[in-house]
Protein backbone atom coordinates (compact mmCIF):
# COMPACT_ATOMS: atom_id res chain seq x y z
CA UNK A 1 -9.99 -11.36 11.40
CA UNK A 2 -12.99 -9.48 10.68
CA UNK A 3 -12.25 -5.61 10.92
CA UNK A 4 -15.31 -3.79 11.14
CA UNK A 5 -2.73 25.12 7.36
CA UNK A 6 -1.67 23.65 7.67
CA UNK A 7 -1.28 21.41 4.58
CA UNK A 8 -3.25 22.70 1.59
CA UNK A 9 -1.25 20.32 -0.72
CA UNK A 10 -3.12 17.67 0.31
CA UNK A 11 -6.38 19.80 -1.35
CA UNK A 12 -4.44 20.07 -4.42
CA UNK A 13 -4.57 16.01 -4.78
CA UNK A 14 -7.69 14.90 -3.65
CA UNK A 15 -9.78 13.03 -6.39
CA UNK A 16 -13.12 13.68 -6.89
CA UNK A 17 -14.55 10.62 -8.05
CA UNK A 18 -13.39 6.89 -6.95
CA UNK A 19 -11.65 4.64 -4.96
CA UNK A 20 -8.29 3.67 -4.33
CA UNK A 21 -1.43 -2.07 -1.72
CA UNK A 22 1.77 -1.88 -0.63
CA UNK A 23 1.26 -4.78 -2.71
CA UNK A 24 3.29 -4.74 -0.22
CA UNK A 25 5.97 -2.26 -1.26
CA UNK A 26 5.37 0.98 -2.07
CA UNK A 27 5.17 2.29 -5.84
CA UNK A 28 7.83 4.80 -7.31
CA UNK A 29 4.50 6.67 -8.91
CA UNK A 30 5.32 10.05 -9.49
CA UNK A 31 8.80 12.13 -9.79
CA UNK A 32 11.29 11.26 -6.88
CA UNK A 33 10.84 13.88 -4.33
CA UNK A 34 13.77 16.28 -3.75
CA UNK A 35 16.37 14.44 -1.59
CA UNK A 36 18.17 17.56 -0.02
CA UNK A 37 18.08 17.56 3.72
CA UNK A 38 14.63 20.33 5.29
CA UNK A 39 16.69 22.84 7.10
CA UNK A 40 15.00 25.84 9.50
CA UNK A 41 14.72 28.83 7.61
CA UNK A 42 15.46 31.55 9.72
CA UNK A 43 17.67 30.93 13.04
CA UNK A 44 16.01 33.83 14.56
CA UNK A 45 12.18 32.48 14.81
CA UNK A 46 14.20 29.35 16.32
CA UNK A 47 15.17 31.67 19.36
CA UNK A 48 11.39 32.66 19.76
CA UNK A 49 10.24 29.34 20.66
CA UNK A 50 12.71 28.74 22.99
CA UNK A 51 14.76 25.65 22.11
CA UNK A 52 17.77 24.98 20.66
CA UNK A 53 18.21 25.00 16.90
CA UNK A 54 21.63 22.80 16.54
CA UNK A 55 18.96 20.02 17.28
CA UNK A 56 18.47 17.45 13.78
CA UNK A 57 16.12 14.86 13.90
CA UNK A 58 16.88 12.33 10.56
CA UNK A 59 13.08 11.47 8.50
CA UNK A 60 13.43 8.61 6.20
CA UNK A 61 10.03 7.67 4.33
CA UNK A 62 9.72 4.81 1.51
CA UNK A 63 6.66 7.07 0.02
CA UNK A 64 7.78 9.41 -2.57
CA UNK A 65 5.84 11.64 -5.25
CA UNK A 66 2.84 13.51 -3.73
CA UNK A 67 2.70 11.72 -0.68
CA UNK A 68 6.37 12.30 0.30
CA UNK A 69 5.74 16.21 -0.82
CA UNK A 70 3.21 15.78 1.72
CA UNK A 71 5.59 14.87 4.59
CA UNK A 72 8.06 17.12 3.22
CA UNK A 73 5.75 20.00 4.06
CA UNK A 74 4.77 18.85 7.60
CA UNK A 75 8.42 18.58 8.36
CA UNK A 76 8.80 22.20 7.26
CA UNK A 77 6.34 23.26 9.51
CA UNK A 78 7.54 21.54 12.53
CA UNK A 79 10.69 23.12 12.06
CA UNK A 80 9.25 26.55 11.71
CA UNK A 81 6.97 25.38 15.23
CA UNK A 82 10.22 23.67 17.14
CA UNK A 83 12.96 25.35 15.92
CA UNK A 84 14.85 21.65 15.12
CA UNK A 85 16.03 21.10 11.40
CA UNK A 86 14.25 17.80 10.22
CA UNK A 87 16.93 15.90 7.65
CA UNK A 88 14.59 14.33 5.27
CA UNK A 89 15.38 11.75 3.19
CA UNK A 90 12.61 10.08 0.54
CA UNK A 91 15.17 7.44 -1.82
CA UNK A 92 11.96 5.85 -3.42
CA UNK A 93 13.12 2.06 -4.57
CA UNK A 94 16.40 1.64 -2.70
CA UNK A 95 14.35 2.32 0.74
CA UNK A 96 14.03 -1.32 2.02
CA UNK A 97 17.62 -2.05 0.52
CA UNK A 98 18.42 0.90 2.84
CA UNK A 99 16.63 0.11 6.24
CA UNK A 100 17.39 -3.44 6.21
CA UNK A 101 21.27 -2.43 6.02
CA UNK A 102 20.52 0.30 9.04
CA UNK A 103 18.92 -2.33 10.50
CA UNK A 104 21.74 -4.11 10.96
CA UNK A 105 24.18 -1.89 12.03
CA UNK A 106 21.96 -0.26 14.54
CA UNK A 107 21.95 3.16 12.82
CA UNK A 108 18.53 4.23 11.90
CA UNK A 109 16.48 7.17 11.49
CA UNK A 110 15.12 8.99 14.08
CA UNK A 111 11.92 8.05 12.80
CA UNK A 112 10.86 6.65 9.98
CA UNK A 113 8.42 5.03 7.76
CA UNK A 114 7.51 0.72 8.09
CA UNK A 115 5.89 0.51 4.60
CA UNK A 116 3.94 -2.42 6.14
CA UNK A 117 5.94 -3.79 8.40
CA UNK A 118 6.05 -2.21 11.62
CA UNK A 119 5.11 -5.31 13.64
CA UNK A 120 6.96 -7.78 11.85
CA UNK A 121 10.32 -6.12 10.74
CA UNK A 122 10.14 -3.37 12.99
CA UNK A 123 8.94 -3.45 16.33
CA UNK A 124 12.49 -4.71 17.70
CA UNK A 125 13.43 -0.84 16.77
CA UNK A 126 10.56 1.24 17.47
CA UNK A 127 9.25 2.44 20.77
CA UNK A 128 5.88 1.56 21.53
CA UNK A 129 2.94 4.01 21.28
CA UNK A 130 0.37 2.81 23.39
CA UNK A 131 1.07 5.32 25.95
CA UNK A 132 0.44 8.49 23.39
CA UNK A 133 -2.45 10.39 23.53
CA UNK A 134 -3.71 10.01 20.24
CA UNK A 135 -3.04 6.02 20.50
CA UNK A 136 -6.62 5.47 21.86
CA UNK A 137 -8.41 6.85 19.01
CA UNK A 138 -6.72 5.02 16.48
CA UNK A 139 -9.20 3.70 13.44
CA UNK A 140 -10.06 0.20 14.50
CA UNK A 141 -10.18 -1.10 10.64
CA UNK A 142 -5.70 -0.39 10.86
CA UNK A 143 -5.56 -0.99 14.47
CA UNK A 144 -5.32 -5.06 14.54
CA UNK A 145 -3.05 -4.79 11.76
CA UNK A 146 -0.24 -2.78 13.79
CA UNK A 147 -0.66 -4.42 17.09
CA UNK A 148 1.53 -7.37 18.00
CA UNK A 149 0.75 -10.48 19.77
CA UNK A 150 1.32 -8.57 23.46
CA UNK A 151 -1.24 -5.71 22.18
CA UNK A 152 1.77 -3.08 21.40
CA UNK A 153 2.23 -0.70 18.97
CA UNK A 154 4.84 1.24 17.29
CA UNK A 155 3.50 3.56 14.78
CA UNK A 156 1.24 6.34 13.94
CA UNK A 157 -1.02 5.46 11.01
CA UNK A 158 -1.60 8.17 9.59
CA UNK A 159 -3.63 7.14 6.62
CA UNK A 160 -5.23 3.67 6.28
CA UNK A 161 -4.67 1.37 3.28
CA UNK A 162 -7.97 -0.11 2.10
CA UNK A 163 -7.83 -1.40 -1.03
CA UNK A 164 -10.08 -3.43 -3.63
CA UNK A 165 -9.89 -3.60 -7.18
CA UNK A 166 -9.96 -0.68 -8.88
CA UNK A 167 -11.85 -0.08 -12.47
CA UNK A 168 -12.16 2.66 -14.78
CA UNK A 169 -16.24 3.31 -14.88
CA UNK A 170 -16.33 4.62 -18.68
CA UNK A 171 -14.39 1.49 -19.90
CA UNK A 172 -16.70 -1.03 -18.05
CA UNK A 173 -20.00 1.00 -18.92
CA UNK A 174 -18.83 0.66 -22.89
CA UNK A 175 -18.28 -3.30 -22.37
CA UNK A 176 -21.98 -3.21 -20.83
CA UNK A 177 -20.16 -4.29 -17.48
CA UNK A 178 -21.84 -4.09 -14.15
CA UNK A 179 -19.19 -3.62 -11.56
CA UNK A 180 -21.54 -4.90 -8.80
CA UNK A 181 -21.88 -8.10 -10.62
CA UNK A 182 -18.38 -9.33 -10.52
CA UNK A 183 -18.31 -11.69 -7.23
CA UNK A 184 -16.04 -14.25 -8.35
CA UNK A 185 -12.88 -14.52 -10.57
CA UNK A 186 -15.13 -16.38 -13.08
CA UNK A 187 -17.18 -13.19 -13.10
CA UNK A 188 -14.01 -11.39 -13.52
CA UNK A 189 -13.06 -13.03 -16.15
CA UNK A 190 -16.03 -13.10 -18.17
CA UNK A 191 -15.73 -9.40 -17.78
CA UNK A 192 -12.54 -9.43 -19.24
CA UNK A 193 -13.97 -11.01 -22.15
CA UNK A 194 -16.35 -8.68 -22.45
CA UNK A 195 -13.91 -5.95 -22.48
CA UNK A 196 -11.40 -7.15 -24.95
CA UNK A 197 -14.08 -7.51 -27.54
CA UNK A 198 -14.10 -3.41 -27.13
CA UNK A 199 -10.25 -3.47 -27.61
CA UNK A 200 -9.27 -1.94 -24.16
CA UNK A 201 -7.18 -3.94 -22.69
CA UNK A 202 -8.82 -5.77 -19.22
CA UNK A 203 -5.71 -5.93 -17.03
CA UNK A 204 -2.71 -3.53 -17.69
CA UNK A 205 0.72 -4.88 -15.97
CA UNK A 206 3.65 -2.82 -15.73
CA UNK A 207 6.30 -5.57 -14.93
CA UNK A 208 9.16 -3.47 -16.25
CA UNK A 209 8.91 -2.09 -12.25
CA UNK A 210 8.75 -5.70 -11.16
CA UNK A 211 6.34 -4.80 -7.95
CA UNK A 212 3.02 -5.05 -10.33
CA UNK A 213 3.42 -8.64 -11.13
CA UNK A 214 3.39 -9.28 -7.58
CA UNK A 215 0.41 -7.15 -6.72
CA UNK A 216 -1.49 -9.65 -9.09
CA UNK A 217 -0.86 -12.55 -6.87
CA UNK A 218 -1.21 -10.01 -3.87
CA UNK A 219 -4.81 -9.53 -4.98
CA UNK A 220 -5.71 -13.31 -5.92
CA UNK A 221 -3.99 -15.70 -3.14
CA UNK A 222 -6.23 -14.47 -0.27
CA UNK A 223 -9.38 -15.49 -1.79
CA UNK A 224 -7.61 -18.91 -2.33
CA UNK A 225 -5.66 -19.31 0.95
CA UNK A 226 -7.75 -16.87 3.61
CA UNK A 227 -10.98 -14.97 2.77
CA UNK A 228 -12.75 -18.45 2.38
CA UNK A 229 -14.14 -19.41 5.85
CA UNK A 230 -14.63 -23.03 5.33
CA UNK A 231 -11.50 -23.72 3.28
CA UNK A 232 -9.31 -21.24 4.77
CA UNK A 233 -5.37 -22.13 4.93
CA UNK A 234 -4.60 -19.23 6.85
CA UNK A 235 -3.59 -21.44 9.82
CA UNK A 236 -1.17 -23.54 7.90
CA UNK A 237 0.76 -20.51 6.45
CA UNK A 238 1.05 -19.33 10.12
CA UNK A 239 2.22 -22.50 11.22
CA UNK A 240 4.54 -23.37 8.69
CA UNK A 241 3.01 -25.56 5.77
CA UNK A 242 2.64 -24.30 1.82
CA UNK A 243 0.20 -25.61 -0.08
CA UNK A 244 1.85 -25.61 -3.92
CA UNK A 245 -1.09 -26.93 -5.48
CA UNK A 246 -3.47 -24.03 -4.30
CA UNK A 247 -0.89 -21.74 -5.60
CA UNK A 248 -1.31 -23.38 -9.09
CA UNK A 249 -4.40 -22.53 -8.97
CA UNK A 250 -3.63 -18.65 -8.36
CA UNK A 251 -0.87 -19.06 -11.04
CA UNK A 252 -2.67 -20.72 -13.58
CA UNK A 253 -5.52 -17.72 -12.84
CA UNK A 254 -2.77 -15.25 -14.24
CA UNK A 255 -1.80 -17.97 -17.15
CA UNK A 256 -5.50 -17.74 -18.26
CA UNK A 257 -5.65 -14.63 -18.43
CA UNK A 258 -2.35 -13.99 -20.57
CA UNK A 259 -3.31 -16.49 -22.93
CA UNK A 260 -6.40 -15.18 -23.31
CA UNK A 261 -5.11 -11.76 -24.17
CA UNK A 262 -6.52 -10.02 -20.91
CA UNK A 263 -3.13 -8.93 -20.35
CA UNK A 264 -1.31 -6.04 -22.42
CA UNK A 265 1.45 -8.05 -24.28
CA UNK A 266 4.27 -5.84 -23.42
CA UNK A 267 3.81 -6.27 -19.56
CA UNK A 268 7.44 -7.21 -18.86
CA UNK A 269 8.33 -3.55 -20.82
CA UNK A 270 5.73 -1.58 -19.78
CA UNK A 271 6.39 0.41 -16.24
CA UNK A 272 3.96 1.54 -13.37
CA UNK A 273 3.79 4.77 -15.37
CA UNK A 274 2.36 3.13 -18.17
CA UNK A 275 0.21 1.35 -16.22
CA UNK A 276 -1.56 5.12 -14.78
CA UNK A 277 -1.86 6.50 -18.37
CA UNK A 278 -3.35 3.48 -20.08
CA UNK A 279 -6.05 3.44 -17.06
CA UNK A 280 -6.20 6.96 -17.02
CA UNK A 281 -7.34 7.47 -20.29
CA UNK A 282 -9.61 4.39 -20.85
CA UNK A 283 -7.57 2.11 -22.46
CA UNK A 284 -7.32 -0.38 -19.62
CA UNK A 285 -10.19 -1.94 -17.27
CA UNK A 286 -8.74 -2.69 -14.13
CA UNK A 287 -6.23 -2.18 -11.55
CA UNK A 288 -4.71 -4.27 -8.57
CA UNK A 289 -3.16 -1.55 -6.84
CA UNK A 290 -4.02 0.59 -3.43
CA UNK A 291 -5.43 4.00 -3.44
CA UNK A 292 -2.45 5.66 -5.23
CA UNK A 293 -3.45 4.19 -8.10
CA UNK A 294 -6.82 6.38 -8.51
CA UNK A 295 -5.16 9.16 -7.21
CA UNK A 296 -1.90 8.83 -9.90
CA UNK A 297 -4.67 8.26 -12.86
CA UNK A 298 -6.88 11.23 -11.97
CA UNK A 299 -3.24 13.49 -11.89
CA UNK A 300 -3.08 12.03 -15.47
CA UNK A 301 -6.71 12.61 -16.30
CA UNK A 302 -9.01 14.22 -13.95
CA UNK A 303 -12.09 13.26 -15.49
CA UNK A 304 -11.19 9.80 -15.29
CA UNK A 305 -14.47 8.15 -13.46
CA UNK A 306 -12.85 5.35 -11.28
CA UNK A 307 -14.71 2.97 -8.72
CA UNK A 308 -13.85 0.42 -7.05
CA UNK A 309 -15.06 -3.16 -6.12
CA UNK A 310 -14.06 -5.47 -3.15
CA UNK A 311 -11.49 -8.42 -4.32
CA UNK A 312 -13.45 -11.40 -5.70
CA UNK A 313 -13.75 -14.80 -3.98
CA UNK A 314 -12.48 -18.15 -5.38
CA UNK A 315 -15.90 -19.92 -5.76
CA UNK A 316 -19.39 -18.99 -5.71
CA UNK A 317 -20.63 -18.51 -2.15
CA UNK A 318 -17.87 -16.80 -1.05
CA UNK A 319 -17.74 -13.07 -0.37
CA UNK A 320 -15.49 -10.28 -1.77
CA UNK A 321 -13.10 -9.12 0.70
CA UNK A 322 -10.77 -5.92 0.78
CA UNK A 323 -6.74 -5.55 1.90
CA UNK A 324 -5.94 -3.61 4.61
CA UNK A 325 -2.30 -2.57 5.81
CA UNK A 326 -0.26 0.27 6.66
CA UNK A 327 0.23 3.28 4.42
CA UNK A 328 2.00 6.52 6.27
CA UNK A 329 2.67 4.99 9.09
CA UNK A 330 5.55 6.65 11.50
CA UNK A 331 7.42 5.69 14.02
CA UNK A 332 10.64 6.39 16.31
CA UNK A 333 13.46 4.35 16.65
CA UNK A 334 13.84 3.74 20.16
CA UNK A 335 17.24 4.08 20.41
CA UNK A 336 17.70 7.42 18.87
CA UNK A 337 19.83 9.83 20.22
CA UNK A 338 17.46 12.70 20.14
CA UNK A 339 14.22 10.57 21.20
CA UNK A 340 12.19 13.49 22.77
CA UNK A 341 12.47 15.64 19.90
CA UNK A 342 11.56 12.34 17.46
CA UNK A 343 8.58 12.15 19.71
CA UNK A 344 7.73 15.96 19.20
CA UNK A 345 7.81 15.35 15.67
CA UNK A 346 5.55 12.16 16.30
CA UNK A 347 3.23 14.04 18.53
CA UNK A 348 3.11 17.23 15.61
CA UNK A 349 1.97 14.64 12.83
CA UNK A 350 -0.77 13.31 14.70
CA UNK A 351 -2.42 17.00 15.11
CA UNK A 352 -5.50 16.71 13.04
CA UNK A 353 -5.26 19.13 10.52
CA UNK A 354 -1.70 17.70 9.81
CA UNK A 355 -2.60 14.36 9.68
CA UNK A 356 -6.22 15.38 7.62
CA UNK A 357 -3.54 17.05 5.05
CA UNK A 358 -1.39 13.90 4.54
CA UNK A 359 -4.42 11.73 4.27
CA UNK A 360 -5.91 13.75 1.89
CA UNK A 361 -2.91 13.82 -0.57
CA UNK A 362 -2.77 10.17 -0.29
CA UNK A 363 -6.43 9.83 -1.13
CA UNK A 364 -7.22 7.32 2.18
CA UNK A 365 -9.01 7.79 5.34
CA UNK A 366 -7.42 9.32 7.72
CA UNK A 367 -5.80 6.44 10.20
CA UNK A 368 -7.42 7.92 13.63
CA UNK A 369 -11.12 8.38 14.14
CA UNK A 370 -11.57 11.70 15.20
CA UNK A 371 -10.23 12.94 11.60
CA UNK A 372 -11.80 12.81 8.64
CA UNK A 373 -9.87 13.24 5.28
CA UNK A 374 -11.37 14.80 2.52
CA UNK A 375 -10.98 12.49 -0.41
CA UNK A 376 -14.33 12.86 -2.47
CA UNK A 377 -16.43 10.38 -3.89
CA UNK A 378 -13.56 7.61 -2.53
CA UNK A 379 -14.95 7.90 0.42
CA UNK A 380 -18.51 7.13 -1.07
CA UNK A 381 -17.06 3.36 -1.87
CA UNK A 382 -15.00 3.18 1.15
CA UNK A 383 -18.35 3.44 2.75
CA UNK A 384 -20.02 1.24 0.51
CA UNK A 385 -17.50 -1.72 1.42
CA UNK A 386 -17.93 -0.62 4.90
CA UNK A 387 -18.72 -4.25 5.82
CA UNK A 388 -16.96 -6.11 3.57
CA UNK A 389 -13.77 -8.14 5.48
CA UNK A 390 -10.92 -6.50 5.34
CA UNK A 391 -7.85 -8.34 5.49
CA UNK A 392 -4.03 -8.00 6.61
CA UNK A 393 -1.82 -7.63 2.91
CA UNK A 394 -0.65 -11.37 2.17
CA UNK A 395 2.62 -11.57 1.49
CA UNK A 396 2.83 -9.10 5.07
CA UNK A 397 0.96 -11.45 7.50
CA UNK A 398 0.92 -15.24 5.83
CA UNK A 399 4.37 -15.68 4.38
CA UNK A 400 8.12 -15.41 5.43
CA UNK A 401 10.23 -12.30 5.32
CA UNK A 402 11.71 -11.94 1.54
CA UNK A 403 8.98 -14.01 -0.26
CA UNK A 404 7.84 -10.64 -2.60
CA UNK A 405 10.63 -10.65 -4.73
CA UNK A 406 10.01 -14.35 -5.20
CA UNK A 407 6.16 -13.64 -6.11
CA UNK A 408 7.40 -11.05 -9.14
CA UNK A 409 9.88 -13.29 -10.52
CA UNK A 410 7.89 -16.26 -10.82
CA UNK A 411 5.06 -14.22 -11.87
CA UNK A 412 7.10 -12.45 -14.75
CA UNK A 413 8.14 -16.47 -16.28
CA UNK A 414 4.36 -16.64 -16.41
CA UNK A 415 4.01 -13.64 -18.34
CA UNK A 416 6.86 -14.64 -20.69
CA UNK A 417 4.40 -17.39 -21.17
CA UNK A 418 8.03 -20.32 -20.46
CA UNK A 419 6.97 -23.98 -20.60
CA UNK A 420 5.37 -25.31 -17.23
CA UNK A 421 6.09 -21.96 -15.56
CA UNK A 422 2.26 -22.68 -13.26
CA UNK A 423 4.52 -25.62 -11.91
CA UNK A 424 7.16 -24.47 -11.43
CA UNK A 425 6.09 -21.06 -9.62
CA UNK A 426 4.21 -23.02 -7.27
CA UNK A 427 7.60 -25.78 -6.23
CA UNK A 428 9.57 -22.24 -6.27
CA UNK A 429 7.40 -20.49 -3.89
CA UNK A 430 6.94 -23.53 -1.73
CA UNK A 431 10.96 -24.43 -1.67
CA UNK A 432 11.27 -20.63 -0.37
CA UNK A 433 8.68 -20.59 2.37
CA UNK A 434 10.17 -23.62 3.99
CA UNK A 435 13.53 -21.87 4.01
CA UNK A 436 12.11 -18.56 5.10
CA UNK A 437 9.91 -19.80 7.17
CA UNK A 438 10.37 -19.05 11.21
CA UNK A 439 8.72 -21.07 13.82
């Protein structure tokens, strides 16, 4: 498991100091994007490239803010290039809803966005990509993570989620907190201590938005079920057994910490948005989000220094260990009724300076290796964790289809602090793996 022009928007959002999940969905962050349908501006420059212009290829992408701005703008451009009209479509939360009823009834986009899941949801859909050009100089650190079991894939990554914990440098450097020191969770939490006795709140949950409660246990199981070489259960979750007790132990983590007052008490009323300000302007320590996260609190506050470390281990010995999954990553439904022109598309965001622009706005390295995305000083601690393990998102490659929304809610009767709530998270998560769960 070890894995070792034309877009100036993307210059307009690149952070200049520190580092930036998926958890496994993707965050409404920023303003929904503009919903109406990208249409070619002027017929006439149509007829100068030669093809037809009644031509509409449908773009549906779970990213929205920024990023989807982003995607907006290389769609724009294609159809100014092709002469096609790209109908682009960005409905922020309702997206999975969405695909999984297209999914279905056979209807869906020309191409799209996996949010993750492009090997496990999607690759029934999607045509494979191993034939394309660009396909051999994919980034080996995303590669593993798209390819199925027969060595296919289906997408085009264009950026590459790599994600530890993310802190806010002032905040720690008040609390006297070495970021390098923090190797365990007991290091984490003795950190925490550290900086409540500043008043700044250590860990800042917006459950309100449901998502960041389960980005907490996104960030802690793996160190408990995977990252641990001689202890690992990573086999068992493939092969169908839970353990319930090790997921007390990842509960009762997040129980500690509420009790101790590490956690802002209005976490079930606070959103994602107040999660970006707090951090943003140095009133909470630490984040478990991706990339976005850094790049959402320097839009807030640009002077915001922000680092990141890799996710601590379980127990001393151990090493850290970083998630790794999809971001942007595109693909074409293989049954669409205007595949060639999909594949243009395909084909038009894989042209570096394209794909360098996207990156860039997203604040991640750019997901093929001949590119490289200007994202300032986040690359400095991408490089920095450049051999740290990197691992496929949790709740993605160990457990059953459906098991996120199963993660927040559990999570959330921990926050509300209810009467044996460790417990029964852990026989809750456990019943609904062994239903889920597909030989």
């Amino acid at each position: 498991m070890k894995l070792k022009k034309v877009l100036a928007l993307g210059l307009m959002f690149v952070m200049t100091t520190g580092l930036v999940a998926c958890g496994s969905e993707k965050p409404v962050a920023d303003d929904a994007v503009d919903q109406e349908n990208v249409s070619a501006e002027d017929s006439s420059e149509a007829e100068d490239t030669g093809k037809t212009s009644d031509v509409t290829i449908t773009f549906a992408t779970n990213v929205v803010g920024t990023k989807a701005e982003a995607l907006k703008e290389a769609c724009k451009a294609f159809e100014e290039e092709s002469g096609y009209t790209v109908d682009f479509q960005a409905p922020g939360d309702s997206y999975e809803e969405l695909m999984k009823t297209k999914m279905s009834a056979n209807e869906l986009p020309d191409v799209f966005t996996t949010h993750g899941w492009s090997v496990a949801r999607y690759s029934d859909y999607l045509m494979t990509v191993n034939d394309f050009e660009w396909a051999a100089d994919i980034d080996d650190q995303i590669k593993s993570v798209i390819t199925d079991a027969g060595g296919n894939m289906y997408v085009l990554p264009v950026d590459i989620d790599i994600a530890g914990v993310i802190y806010n440098a002032d905040v720690l450097d008040a609390a006297g907190v070495n970021p390098d020191d923090i190797k365990t969770w007991d290091d984490f939490t003795a950190a925490c201590e550290k900086i409540k006795a500043t008043g700044v709140t250590p860990v800042h949950i917006g459950g309100k938005d449901s998502w960041p409660i389960g980005q907490c246990f996104e960030w802690i199981a793996p160190s408990y079920y995977i990252t641990d070489d001689s202890n690992s259960k990573a086999d068992d979750l493939k092969t169908g057994t839970f353990d319930a007790e090790t997921w007390k132990e990842i509960g009762g983590l997040l129980d500690t910490w509420v009790k101790a007052g590490y956690v802002n008490e209005d976490a079930l009323t606070a959103d994602y948005n107040a999660d970006v300000q707090s951090f943003a302007e140095g009133n909470a320590a630490f984040g478990f989000y991706g990339n976005y996260f850094a790049v959402d609190a320097k839009g807030v506050n640009p002077d915001a220094k922000i680092g990141m470390i890799p996710i601590p281990s379980a127990s001393e010995g151990d090493e850290g260990s970083l998630a790794a999954g999809e971001d942007i990553a595109v693909g074409v439904w293989k049954d669409s009724s205007v595949k060639e022109e999909a594949i243009e598309l395909l084909n038009y965001l894989a042209q570096p300076e394209v794909l360098k622009g996207i990156a860039e706005t997203a604040g991640c390295k750019a997901g093929l290796k001949s590119v490289t995305a200007d994202i300032g000083e986040i690359g400095t601690y991408l490089n920095k964790c450049a051999d740290v393990e990197a691992f496929p998102y949790f709740d993605r490659e160990y457990l059953p289809s459906g098991m996120w929304d199963i993660m927040c809610s559990t999570g959330a009767d921990i926050l509300l602090q209810k009467d044996g709530a460790v417990d029964k998270a852990a026989a809750i998560m456990e019943q609904n793996y062994n239903d889920k769960f597909v030989p």
